[in-house]
N, C-alpha and C. Protein backbone atom coordinates (compact mmCIF):
# COMPACT_ATOMS: atom_id res chain seq x y z
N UNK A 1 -14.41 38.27 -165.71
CA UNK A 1 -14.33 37.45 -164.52
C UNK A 1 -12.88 37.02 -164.29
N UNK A 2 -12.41 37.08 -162.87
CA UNK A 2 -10.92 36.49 -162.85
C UNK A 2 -11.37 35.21 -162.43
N UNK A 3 -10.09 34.35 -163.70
CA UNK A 3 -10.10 32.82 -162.76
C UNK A 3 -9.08 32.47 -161.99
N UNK A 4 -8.07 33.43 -162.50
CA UNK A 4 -6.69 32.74 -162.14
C UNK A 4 -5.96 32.73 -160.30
N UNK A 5 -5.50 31.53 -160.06
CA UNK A 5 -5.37 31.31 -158.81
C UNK A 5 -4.41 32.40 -158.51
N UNK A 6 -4.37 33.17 -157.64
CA UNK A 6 -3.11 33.85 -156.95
C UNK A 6 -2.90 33.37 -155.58
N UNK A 7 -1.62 32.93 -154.91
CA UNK A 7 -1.17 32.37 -154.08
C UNK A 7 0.18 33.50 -153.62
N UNK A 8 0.38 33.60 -152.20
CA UNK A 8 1.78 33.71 -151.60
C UNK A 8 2.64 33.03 -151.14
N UNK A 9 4.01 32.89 -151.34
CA UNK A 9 4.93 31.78 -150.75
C UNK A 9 6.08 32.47 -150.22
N UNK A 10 6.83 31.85 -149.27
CA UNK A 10 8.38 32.31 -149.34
C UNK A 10 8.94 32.65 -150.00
N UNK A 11 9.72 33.94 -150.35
CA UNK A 11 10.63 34.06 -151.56
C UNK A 11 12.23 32.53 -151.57
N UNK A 12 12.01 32.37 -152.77
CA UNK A 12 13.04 31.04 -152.37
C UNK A 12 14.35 31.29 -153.56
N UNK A 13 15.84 31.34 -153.69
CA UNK A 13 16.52 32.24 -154.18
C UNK A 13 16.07 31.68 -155.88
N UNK A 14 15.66 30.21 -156.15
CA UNK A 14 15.21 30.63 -157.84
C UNK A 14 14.42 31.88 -158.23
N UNK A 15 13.39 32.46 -157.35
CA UNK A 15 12.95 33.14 -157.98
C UNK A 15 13.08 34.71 -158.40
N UNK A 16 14.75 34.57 -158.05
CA UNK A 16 15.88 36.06 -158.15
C UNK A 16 15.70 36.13 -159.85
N UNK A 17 15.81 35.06 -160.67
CA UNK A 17 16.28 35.35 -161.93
C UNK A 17 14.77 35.59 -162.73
N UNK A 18 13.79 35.36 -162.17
CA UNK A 18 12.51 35.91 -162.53
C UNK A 18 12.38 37.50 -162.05
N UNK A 19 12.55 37.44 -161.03
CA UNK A 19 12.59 38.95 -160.61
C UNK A 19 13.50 39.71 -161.04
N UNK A 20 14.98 39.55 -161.42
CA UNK A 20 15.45 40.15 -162.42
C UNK A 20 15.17 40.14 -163.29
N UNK A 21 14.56 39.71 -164.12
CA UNK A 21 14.16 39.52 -165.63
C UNK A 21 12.71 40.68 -165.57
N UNK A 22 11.82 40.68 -164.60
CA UNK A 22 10.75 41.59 -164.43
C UNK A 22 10.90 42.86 -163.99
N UNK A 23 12.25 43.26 -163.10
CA UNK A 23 12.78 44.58 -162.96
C UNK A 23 13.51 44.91 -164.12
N UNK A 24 13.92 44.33 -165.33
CA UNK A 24 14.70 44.63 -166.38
C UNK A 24 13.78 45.05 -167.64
N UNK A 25 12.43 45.67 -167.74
CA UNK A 25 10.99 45.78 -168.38
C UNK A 25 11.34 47.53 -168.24
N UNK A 26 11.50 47.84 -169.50
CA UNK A 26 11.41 49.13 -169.55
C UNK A 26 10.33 50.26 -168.91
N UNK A 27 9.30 49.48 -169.72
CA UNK A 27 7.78 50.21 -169.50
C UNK A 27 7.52 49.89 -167.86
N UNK A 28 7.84 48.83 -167.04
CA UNK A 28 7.71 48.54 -165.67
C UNK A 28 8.46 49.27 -164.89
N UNK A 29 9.68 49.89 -165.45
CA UNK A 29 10.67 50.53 -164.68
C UNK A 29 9.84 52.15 -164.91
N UNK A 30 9.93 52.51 -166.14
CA UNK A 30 8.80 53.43 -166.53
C UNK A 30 7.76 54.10 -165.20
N UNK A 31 6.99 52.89 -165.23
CA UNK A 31 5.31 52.90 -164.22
C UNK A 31 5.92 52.99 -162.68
N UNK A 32 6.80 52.29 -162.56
CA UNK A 32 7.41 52.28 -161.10
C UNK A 32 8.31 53.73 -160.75
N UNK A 33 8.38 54.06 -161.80
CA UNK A 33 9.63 55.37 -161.85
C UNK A 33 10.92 55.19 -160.82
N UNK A 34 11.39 53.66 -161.18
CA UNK A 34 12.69 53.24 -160.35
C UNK A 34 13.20 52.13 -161.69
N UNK A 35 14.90 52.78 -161.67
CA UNK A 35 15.56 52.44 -162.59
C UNK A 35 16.01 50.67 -162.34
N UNK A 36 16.10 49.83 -163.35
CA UNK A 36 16.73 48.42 -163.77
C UNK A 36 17.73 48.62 -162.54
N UNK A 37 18.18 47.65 -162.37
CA UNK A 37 19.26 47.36 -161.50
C UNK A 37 19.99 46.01 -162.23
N UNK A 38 21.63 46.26 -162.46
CA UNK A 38 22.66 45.50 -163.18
C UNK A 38 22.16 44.36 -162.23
N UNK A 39 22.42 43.24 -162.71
CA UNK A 39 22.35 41.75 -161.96
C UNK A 39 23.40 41.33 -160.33
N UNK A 40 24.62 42.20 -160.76
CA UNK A 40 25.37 42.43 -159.46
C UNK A 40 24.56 43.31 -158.65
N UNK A 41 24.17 44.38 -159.22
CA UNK A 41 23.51 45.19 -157.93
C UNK A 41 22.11 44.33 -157.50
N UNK A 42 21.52 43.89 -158.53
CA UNK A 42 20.09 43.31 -158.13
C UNK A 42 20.53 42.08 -156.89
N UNK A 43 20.96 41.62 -157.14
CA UNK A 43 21.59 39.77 -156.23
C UNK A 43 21.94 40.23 -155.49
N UNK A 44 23.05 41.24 -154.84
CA UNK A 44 22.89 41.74 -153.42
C UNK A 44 21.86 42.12 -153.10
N UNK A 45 20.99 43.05 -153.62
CA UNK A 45 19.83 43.88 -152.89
C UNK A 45 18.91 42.77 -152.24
N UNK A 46 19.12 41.74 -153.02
CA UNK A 46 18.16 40.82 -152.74
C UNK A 46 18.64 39.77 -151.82
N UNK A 47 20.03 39.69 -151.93
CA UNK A 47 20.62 38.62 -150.83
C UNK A 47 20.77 39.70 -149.25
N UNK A 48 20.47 40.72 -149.41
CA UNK A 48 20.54 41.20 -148.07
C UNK A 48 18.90 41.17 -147.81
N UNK A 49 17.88 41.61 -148.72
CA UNK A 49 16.24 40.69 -148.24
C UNK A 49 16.29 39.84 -147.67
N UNK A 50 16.62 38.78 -148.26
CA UNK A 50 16.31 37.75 -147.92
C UNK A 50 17.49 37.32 -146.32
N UNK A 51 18.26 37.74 -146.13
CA UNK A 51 18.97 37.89 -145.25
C UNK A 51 18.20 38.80 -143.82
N UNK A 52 17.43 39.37 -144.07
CA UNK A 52 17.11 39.97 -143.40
C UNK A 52 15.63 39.58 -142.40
N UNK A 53 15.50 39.21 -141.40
CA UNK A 53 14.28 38.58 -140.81
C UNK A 53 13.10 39.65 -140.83
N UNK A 54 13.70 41.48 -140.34
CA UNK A 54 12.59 42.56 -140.05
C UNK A 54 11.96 42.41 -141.40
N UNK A 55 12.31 42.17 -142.42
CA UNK A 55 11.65 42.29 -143.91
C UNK A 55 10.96 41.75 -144.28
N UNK A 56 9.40 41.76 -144.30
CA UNK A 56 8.28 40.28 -145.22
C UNK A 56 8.59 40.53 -146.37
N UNK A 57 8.79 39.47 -146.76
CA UNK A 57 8.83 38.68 -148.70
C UNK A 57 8.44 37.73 -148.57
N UNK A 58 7.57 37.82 -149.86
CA UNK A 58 6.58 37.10 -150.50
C UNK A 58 6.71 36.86 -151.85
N UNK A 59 6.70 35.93 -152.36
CA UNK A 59 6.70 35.61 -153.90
C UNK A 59 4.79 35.27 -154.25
N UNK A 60 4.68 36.37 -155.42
CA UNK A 60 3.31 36.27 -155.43
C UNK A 60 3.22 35.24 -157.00
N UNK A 61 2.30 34.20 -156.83
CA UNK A 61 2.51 33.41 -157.63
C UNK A 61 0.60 33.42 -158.48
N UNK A 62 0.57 33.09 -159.41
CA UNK A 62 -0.62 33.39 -160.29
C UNK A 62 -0.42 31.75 -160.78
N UNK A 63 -1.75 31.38 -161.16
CA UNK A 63 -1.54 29.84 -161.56
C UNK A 63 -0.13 28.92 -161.40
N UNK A 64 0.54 29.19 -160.49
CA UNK A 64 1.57 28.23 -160.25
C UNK A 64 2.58 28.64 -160.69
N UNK A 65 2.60 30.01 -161.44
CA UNK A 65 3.80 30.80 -162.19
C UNK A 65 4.17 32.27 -161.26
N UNK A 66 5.36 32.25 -161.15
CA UNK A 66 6.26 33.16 -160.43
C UNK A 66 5.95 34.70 -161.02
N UNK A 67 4.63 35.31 -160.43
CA UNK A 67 4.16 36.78 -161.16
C UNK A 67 5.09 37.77 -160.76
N UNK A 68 5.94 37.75 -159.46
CA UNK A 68 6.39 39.04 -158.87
C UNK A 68 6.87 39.04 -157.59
N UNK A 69 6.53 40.06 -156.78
CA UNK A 69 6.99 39.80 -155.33
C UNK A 69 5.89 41.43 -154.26
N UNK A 70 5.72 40.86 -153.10
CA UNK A 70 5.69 42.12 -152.73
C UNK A 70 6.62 42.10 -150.91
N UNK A 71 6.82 43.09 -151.09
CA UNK A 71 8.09 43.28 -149.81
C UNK A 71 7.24 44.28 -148.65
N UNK A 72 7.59 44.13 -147.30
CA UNK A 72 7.34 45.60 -146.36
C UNK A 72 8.75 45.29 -145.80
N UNK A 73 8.73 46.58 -145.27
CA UNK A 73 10.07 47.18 -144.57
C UNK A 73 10.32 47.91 -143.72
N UNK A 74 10.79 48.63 -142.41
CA UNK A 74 10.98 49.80 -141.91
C UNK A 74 11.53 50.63 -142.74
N UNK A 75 10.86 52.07 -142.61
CA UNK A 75 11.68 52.92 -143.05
C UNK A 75 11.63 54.22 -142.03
N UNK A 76 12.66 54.61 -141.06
CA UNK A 76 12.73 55.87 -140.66
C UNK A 76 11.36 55.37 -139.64
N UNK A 77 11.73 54.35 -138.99
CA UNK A 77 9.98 54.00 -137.59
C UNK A 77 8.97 53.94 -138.47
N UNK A 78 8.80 54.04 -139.79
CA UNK A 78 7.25 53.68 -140.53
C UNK A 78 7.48 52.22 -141.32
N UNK A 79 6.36 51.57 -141.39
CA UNK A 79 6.36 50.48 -142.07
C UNK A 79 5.48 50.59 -143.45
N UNK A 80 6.57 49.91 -144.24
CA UNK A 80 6.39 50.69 -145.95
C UNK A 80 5.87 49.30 -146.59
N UNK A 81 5.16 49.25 -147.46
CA UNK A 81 5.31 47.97 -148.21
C UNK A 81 5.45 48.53 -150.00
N UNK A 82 5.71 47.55 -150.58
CA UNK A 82 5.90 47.54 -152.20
C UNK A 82 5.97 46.28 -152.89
N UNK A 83 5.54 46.34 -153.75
CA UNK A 83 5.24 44.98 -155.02
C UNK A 83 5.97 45.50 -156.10
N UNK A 84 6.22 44.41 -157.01
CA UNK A 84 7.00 44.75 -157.87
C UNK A 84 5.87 42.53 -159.12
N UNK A 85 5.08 43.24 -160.14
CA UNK A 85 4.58 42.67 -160.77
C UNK A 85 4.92 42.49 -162.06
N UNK A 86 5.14 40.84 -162.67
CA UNK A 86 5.61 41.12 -164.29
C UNK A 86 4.53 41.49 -165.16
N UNK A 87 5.15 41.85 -166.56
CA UNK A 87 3.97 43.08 -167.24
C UNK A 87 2.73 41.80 -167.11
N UNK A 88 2.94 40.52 -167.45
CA UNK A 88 2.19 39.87 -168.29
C UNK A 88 0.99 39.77 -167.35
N UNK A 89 1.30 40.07 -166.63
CA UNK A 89 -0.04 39.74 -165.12
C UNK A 89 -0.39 41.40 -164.77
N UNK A 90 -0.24 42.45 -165.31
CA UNK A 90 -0.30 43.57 -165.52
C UNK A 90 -2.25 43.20 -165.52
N UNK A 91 -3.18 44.81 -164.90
CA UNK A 91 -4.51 44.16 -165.51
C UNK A 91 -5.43 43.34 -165.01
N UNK A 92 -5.23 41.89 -164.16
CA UNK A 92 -5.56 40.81 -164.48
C UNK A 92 -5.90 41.24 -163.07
N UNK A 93 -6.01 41.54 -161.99
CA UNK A 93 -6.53 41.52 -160.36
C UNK A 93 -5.55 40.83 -159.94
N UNK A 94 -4.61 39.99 -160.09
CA UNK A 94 -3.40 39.72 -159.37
C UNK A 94 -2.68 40.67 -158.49
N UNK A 95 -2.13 41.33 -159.06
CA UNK A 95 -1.60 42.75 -157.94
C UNK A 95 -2.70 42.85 -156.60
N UNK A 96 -3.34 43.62 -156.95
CA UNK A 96 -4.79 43.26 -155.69
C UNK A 96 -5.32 42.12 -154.86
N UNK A 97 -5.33 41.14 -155.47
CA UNK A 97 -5.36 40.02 -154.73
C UNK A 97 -4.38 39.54 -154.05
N UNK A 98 -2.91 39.67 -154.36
CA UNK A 98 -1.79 39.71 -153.81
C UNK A 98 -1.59 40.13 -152.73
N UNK A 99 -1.99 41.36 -152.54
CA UNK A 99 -1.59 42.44 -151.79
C UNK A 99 -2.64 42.47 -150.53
N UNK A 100 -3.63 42.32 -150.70
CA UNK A 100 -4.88 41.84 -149.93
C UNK A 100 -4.27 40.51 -149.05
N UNK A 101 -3.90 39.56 -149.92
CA UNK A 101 -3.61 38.28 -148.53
C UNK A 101 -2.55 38.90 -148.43
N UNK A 102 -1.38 39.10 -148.70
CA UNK A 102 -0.24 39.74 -147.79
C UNK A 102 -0.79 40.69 -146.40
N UNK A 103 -1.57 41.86 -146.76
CA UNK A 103 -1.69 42.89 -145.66
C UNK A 103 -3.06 41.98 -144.71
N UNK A 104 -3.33 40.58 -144.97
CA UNK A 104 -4.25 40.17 -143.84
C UNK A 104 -3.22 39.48 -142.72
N UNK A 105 -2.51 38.75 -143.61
CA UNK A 105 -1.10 38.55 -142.13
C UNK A 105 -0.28 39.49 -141.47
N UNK A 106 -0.21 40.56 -142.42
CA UNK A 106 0.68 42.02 -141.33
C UNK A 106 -0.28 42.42 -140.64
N UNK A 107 0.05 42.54 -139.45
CA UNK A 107 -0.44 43.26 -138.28
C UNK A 107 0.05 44.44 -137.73
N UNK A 108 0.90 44.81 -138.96
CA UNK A 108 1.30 46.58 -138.15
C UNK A 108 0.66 47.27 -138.93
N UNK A 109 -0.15 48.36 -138.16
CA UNK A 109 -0.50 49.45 -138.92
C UNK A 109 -0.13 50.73 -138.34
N UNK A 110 0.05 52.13 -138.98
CA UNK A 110 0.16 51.93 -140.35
C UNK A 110 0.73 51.31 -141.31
N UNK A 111 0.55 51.20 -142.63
CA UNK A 111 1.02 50.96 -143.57
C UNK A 111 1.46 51.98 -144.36
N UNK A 112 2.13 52.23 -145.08
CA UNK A 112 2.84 53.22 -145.90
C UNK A 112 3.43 52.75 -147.63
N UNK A 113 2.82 53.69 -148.63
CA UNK A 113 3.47 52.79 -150.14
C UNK A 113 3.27 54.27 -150.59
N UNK A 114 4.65 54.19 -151.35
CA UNK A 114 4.85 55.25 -152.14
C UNK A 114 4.44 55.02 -153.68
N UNK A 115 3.90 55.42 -154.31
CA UNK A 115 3.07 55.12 -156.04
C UNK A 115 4.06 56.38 -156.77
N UNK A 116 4.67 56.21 -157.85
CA UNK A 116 4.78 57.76 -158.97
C UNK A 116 3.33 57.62 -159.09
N UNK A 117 3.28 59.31 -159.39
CA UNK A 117 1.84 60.06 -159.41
C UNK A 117 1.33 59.93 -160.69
N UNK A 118 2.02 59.57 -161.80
CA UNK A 118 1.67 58.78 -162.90
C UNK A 118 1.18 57.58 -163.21
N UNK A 119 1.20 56.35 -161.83
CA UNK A 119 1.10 55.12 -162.11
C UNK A 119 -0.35 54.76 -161.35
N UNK A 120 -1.68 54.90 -161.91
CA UNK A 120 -2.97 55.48 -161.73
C UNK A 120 -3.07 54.00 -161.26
N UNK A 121 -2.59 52.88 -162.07
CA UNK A 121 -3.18 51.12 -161.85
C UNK A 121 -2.82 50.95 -160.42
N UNK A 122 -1.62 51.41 -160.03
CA UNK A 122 -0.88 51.17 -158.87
C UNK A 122 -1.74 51.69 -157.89
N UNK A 123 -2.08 53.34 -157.68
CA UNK A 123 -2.68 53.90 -156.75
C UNK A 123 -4.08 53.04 -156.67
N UNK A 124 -4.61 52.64 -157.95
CA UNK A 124 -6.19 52.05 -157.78
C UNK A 124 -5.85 50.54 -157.08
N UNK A 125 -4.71 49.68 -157.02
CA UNK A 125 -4.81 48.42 -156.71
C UNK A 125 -4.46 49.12 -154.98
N UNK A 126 -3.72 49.96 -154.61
CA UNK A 126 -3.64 50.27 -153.15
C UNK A 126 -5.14 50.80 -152.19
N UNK A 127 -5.57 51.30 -153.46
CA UNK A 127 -7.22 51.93 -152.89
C UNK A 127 -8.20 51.15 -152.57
N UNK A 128 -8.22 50.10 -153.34
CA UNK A 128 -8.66 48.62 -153.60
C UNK A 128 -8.72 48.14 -151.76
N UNK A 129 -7.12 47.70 -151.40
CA UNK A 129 -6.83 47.21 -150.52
C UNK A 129 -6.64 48.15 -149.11
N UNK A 130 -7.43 49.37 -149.36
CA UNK A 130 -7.87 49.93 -148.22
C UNK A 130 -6.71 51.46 -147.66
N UNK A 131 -6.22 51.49 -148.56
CA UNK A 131 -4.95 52.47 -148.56
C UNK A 131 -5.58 53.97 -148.84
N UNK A 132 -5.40 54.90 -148.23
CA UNK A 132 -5.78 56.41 -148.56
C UNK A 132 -4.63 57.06 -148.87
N UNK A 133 -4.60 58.21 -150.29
CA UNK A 133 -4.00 58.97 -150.70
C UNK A 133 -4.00 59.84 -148.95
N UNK A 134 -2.53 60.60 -148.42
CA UNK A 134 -1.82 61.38 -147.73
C UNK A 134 -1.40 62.26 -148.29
N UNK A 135 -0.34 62.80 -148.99
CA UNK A 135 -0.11 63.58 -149.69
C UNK A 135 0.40 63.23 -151.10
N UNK A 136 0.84 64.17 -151.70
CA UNK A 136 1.54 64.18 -152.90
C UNK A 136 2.56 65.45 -153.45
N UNK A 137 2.95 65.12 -153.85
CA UNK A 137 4.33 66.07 -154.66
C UNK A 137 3.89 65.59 -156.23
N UNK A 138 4.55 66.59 -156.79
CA UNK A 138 5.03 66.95 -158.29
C UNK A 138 5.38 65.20 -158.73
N UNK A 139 6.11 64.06 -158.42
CA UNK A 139 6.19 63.37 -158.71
C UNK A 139 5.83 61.87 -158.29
N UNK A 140 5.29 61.91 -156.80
CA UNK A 140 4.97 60.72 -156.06
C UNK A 140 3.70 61.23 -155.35
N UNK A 141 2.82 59.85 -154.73
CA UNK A 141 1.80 60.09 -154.24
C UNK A 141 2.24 59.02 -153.15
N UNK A 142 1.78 59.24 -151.77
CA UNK A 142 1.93 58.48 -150.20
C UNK A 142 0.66 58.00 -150.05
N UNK A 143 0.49 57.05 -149.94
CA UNK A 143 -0.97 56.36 -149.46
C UNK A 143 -0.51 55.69 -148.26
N UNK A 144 -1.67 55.59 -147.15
CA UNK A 144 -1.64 54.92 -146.08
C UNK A 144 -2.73 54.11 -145.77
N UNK A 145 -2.49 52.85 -145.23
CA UNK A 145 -3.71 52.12 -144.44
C UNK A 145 -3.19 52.19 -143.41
N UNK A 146 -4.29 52.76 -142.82
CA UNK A 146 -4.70 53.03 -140.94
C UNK A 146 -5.31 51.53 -140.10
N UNK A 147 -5.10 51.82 -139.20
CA UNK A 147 -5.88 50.56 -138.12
C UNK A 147 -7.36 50.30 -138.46
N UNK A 148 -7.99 49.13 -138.66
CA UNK A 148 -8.90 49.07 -138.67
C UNK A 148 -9.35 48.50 -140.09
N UNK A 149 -8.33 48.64 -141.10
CA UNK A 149 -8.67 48.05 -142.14
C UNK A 149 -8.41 46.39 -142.39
């Protein structure tokens, strides 16, 4: 049974040094198949987020503790989204529940998330939240949610 509360908030800049500390997880960088980023590169990437209005961020929070984040974005006229979860909430329906109240306030569809074709938890928490496998390659899988979900 899950008990634990999951909530979304504003990303607010304390919670850069949590999110660096959760992009710096070997095995997470691993599952994501996207490399650590040095603290200079991370703090820009993130001071131009947060700089940026077209971009939703969200700090996804689990009992009152700072679990992660999930972001959407344009990319190339499509709108992409991605999460990025610490291990310890790995498992637990957080990711999913997260991601669920995030995509009930976006109102663009499609949606678009790229998964490595290795990271099975990832594709199942997008399937969860209404996302269909599109294609795939040798190393990534494209899932989309369509209108109506």
């Amino acid at each position: 049974m899950l008990t634990s509360d999951v909530r979304l908030r504003d990303v607010v800049e304390e919670d850069l040094a949590i999110f660096f500390g959760q992009q710096w997880d070997p095995e997470a960088n691993r599952m994501a198949a996207f490399p650590a980023r040095e603290r200079i590169a991370f703090m820009a990437q993130w001071t131009m987020i947060l700089a940026d209005d077209t971009i939703a961020k969200q700090t996804i929070l689990c009992d009152q503790q700072v679990a992660g984040n999930i972001v959407s974005w344009d990319e190339a006229g499509a709108r992409e989204v991605g999460y990025w979860l610490g291990r310890n909430y790995w498992g637990k329906g957080v990711a999913t529940r997260a991601l669920s109240a995030f995509l009930e306030h976006m109102q663009t569809r499609p949606v678009y998330a790229h998964v490595a074709k290795h990271n099975i938890a990832s594709m199942r928490v997008l399937q969860k939240c209404g996302f269909a496998i599109t294609s795939e390659d040798s190393d990534e899988v494209l899932l989309v949610l369509q209108a109506g979900f």
